[in-house]
PDB file of N, CA and C in Angstrom:
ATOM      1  N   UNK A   1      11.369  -7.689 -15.963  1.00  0.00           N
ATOM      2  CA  UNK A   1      10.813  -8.997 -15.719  1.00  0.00           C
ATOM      3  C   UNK A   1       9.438  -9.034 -16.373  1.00  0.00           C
ATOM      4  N   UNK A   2       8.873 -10.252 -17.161  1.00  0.00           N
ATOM      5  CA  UNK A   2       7.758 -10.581 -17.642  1.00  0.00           C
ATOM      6  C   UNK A   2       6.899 -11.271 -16.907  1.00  0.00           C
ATOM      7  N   UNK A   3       5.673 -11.606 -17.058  1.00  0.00           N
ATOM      8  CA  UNK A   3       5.265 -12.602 -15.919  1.00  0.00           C
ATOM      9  C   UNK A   3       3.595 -12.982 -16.565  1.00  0.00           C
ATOM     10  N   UNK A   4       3.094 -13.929 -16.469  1.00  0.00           N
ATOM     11  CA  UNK A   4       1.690 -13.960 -16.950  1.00  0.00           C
ATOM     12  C   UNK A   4       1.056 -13.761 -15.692  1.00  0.00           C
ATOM     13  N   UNK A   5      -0.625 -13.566 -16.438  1.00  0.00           N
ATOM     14  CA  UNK A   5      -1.198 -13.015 -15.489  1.00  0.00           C
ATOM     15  C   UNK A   5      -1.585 -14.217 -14.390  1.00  0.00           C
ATOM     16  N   UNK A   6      -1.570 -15.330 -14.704  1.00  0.00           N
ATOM     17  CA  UNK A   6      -1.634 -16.390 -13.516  1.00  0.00           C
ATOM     18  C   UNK A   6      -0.658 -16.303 -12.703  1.00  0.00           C
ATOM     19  N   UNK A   7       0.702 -15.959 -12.723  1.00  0.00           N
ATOM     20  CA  UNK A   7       1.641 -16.238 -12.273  1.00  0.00           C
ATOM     21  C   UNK A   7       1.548 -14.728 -11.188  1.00  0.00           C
ATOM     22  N   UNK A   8       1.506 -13.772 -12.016  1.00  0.00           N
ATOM     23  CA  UNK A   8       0.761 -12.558 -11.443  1.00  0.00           C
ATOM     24  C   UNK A   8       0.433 -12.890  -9.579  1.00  0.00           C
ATOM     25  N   UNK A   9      -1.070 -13.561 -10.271  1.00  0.00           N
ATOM     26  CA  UNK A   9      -1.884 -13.711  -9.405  1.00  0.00           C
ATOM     27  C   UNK A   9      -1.761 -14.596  -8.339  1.00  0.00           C
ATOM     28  N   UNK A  10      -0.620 -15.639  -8.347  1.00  0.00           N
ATOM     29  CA  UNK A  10      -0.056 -16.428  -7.605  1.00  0.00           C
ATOM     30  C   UNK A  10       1.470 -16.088  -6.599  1.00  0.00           C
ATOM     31  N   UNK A  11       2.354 -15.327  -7.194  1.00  0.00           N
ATOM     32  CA  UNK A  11       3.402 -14.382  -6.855  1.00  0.00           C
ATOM     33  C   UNK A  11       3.083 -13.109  -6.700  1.00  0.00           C
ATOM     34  N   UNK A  12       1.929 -12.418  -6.225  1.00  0.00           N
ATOM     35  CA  UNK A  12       1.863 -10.880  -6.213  1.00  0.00           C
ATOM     36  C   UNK A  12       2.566 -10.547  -4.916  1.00  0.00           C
ATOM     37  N   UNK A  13       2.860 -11.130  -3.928  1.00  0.00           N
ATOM     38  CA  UNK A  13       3.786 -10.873  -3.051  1.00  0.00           C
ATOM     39  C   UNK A  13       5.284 -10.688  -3.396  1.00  0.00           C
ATOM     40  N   UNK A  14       5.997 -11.521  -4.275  1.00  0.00           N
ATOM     41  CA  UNK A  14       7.203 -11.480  -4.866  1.00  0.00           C
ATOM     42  C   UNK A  14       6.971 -10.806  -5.698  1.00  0.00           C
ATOM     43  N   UNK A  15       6.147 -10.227  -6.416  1.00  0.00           N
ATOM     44  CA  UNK A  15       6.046  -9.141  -7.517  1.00  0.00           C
ATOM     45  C   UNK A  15       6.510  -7.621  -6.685  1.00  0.00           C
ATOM     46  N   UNK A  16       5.604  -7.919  -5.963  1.00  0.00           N
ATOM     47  CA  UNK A  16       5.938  -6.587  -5.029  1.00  0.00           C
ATOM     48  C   UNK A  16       7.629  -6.065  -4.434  1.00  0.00           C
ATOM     49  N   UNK A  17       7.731  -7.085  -4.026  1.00  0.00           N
ATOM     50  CA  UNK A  17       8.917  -7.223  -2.957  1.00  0.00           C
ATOM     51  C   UNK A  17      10.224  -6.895  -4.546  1.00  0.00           C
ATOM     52  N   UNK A  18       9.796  -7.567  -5.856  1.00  0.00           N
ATOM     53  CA  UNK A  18      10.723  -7.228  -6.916  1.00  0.00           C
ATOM     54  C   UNK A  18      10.850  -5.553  -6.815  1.00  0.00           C
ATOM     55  N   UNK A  19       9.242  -5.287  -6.840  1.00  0.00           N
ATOM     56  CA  UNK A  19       9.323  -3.810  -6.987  1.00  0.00           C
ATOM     57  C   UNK A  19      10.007  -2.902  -6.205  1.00  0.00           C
ATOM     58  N   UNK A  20       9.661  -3.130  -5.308  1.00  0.00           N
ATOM     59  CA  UNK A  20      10.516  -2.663  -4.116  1.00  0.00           C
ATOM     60  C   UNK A  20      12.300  -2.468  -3.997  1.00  0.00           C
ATOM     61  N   UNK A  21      12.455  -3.590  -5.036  1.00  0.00           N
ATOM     62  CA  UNK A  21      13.853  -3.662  -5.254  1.00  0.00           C
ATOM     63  C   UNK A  21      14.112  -2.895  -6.317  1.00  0.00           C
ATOM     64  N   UNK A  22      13.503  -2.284  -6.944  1.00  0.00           N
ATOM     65  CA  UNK A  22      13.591  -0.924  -8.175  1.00  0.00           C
ATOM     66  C   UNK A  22      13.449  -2.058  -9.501  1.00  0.00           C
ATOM     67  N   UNK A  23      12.692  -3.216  -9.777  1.00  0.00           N
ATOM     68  CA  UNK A  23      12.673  -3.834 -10.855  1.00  0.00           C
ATOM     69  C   UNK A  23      11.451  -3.223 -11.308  1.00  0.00           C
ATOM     70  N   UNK A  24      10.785  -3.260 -12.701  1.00  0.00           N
ATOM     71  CA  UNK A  24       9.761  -3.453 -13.342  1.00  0.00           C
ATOM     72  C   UNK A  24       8.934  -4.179 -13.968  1.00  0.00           C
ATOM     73  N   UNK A  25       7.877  -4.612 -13.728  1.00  0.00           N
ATOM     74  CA  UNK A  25       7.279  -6.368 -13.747  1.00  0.00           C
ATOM     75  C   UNK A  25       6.204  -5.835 -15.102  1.00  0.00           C
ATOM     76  N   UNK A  26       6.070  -6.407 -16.072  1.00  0.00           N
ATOM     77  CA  UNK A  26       5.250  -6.464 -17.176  1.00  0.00           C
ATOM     78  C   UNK A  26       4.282  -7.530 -16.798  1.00  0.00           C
ATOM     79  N   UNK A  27       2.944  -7.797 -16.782  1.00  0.00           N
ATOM     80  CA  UNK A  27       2.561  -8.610 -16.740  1.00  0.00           C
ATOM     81  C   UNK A  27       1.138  -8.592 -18.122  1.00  0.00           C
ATOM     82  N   UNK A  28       1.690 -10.142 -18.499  1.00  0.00           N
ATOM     83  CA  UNK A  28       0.699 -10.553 -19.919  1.00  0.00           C
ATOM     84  C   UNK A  28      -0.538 -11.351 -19.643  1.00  0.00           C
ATOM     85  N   UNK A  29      -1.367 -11.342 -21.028  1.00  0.00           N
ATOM     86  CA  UNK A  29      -2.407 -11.946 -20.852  1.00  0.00           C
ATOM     87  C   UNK A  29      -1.932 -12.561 -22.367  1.00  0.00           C
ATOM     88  N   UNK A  30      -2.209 -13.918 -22.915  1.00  0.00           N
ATOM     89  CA  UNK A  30      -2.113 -14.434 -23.900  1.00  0.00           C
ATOM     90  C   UNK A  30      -0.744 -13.936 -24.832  1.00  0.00           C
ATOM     91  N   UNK A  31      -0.270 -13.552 -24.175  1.00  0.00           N
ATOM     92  CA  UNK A  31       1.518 -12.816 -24.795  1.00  0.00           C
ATOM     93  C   UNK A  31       0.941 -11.536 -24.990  1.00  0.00           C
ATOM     94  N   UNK A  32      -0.001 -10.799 -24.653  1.00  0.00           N
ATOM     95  CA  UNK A  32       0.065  -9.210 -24.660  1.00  0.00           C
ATOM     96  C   UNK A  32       0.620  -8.635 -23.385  1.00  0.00           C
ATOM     97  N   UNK A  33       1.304  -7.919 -23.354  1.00  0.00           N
ATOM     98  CA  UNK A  33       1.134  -6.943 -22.396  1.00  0.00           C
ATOM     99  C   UNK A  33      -0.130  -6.343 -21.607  1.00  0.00           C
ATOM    100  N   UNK A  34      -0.390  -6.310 -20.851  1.00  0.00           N
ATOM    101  CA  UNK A  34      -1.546  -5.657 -20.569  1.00  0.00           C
ATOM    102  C   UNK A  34      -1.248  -4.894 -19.217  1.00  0.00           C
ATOM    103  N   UNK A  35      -0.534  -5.027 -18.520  1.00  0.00           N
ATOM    104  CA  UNK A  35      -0.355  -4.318 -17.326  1.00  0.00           C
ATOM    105  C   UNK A  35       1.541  -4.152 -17.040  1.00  0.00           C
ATOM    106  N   UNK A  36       1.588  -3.260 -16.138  1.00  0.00           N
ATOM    107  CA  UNK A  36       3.440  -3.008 -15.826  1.00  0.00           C
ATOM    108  C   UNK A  36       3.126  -2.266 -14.362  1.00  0.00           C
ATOM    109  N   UNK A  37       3.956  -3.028 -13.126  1.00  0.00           N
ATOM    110  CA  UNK A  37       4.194  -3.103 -11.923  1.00  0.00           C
ATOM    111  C   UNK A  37       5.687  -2.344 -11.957  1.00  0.00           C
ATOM    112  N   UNK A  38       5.467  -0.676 -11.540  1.00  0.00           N
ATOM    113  CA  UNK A  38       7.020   0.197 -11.498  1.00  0.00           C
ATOM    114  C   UNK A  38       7.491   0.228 -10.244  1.00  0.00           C
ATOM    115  N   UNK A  39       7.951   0.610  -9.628  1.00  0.00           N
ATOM    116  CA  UNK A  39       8.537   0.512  -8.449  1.00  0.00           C
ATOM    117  C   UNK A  39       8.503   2.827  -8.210  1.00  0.00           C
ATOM    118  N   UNK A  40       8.077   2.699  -7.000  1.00  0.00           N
ATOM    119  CA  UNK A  40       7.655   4.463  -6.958  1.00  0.00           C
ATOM    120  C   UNK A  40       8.995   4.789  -6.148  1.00  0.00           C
ATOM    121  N   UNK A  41       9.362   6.255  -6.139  1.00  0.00           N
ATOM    122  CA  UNK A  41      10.383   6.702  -5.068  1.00  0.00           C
ATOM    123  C   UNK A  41       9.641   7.325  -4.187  1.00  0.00           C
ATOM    124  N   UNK A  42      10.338   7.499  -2.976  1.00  0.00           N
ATOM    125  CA  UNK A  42      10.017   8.519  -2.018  1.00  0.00           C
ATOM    126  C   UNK A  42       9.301  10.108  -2.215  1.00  0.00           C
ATOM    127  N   UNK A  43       9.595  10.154  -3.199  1.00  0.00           N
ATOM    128  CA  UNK A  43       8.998  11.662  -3.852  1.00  0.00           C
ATOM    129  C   UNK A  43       7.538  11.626  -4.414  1.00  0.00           C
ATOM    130  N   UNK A  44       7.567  10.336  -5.126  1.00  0.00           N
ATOM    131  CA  UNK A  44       5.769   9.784  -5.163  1.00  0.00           C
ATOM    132  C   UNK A  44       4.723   9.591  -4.334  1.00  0.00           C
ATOM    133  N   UNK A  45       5.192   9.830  -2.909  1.00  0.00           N
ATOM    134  CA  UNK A  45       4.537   9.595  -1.870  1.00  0.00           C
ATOM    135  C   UNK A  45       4.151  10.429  -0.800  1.00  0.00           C
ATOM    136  N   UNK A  46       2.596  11.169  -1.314  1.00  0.00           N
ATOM    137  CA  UNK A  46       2.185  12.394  -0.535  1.00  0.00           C
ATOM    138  C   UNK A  46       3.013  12.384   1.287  1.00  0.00           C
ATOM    139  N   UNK A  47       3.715  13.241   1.295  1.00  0.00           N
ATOM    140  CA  UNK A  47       4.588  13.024   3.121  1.00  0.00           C
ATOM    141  C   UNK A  47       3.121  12.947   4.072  1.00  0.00           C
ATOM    142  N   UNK A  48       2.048  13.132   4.087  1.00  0.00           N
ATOM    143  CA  UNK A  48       0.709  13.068   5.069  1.00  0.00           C
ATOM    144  C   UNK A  48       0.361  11.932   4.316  1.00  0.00           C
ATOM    145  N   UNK A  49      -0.800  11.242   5.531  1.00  0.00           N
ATOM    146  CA  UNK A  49      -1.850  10.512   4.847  1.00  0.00           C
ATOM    147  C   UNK A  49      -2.933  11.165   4.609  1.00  0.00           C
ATOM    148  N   UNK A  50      -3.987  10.153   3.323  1.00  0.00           N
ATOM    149  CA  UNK A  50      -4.735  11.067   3.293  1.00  0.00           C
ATOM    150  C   UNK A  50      -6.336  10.568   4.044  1.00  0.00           C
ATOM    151  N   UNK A  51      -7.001  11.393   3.619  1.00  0.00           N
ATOM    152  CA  UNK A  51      -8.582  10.524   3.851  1.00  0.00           C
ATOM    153  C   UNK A  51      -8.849  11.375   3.130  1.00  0.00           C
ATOM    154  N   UNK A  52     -10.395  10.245   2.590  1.00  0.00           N
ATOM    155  CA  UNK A  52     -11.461  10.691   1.650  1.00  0.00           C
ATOM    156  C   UNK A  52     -12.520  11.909   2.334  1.00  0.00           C
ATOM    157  N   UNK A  53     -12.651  11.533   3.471  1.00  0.00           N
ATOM    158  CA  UNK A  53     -13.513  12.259   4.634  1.00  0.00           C
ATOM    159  C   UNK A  53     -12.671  13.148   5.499  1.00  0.00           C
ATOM    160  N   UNK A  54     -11.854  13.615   4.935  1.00  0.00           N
ATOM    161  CA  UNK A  54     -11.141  14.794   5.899  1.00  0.00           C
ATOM    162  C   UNK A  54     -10.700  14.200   7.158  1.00  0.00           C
ATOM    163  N   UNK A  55     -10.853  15.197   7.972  1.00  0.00           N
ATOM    164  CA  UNK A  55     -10.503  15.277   9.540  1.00  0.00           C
ATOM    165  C   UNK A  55     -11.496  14.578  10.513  1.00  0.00           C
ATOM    166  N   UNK A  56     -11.469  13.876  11.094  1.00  0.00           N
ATOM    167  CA  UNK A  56     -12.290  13.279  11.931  1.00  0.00           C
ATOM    168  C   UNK A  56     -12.779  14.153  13.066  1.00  0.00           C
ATOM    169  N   UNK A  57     -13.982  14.807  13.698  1.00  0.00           N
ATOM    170  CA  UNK A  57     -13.950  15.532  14.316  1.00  0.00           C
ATOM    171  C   UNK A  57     -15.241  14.681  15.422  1.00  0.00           C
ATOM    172  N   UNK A  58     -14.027  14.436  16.869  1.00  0.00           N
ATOM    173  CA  UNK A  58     -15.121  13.852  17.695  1.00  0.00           C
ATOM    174  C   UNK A  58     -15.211  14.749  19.122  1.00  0.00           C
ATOM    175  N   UNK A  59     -16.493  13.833  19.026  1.00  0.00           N
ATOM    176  CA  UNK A  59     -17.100  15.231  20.532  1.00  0.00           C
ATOM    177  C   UNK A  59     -16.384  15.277  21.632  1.00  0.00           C
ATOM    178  N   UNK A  60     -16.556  16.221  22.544  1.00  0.00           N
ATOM    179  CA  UNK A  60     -16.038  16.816  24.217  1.00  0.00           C
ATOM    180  C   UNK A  60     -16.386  15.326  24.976  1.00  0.00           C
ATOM    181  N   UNK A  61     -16.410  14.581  25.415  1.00  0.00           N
ATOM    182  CA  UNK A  61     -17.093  13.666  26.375  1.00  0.00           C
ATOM    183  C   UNK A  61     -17.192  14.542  27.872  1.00  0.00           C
ATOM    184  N   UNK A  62     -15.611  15.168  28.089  1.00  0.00           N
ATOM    185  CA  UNK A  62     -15.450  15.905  29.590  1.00  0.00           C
ATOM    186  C   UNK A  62     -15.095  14.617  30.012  1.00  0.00           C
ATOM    187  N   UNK A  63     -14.235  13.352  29.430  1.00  0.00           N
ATOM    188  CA  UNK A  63     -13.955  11.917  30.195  1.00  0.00           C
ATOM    189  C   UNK A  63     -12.180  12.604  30.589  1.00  0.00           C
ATOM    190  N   UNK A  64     -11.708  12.072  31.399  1.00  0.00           N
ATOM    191  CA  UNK A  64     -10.484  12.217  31.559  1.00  0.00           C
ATOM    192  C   UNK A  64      -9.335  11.253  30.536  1.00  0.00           C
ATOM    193  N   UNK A  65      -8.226  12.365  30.472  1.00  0.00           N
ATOM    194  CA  UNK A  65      -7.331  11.149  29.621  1.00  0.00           C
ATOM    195  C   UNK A  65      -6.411   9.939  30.469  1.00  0.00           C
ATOM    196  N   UNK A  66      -6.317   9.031  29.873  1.00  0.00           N
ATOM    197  CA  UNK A  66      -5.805   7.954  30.407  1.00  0.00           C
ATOM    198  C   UNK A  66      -4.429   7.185  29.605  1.00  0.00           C
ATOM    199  N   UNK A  67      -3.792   6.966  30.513  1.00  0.00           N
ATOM    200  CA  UNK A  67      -2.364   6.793  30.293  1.00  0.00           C
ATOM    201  C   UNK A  67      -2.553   5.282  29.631  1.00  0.00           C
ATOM    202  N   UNK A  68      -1.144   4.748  29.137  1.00  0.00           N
ATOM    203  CA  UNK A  68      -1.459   3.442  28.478  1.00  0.00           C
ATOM    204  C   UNK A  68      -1.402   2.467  29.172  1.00  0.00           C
ATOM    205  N   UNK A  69      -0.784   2.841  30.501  1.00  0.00           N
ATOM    206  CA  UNK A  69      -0.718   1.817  31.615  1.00  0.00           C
ATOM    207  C   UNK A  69      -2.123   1.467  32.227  1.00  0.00           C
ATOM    208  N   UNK A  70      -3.297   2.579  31.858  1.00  0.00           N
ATOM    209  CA  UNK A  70      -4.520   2.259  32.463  1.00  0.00           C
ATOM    210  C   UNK A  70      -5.195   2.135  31.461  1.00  0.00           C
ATOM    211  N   UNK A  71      -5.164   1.828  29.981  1.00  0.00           N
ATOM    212  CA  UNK A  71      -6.216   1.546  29.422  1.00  0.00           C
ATOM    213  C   UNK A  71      -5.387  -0.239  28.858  1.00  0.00           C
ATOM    214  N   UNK A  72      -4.513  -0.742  29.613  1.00  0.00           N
ATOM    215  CA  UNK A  72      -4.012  -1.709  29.276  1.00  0.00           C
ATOM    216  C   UNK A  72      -4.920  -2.897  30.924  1.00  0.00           C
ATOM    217  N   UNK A  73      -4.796  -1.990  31.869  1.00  0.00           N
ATOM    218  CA  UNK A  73      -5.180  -2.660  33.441  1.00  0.00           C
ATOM    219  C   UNK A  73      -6.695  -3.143  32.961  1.00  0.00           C
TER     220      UNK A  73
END
C-alpha cells in the first residue's frame, strides 16, 4: 500500500491496524518515498519491558500491605 504523507497523518490509526494485518505501508512526500510502515513479528519484541532507568527501587515504609478490596473502600 502507498499513501501520502497527509493521508499518513490523517489515517495513522488505519495505517497501523493495516500493519497489524501483515501489510506494508510506503508513505510519500511529493511522489518520493520517504518512509515504509512494516508490520513486526512476535520475535521482534524484547519478551520483558524495558526502562531507560532500570529497576525502580522504593523504600521500607514498615506500612502494611493492603488487599484490593481495601485500597478500593
Amino acid at each position: 500500500m502507498e499513501m501520502t504523507s497527509r493521508e499518513f497523518t490523517r489515517c495513522s490509526a488505519q495505517v497501523l491496524a493495516a500493519a497489524e494485518r501483515g501489510e506494508t505501508i510506503t508513505v510519500t512526500v511529493s511522489a518520493a518515498a520517504v518512509a515504509r510502515v512494516v508490520p513486526i513479528s512476535h520475535h521482534d519484541v524484547l519478551p520483558y519491558p524495558t526502562d531507560p532507568m532500570g529497576a525502580i527501587q522504593l523504600p521500607d515504609l514498615g506500612l502494611p500491605d493492603l488487599t484490593d478490596e481495601e485500597l478500593e473502600s
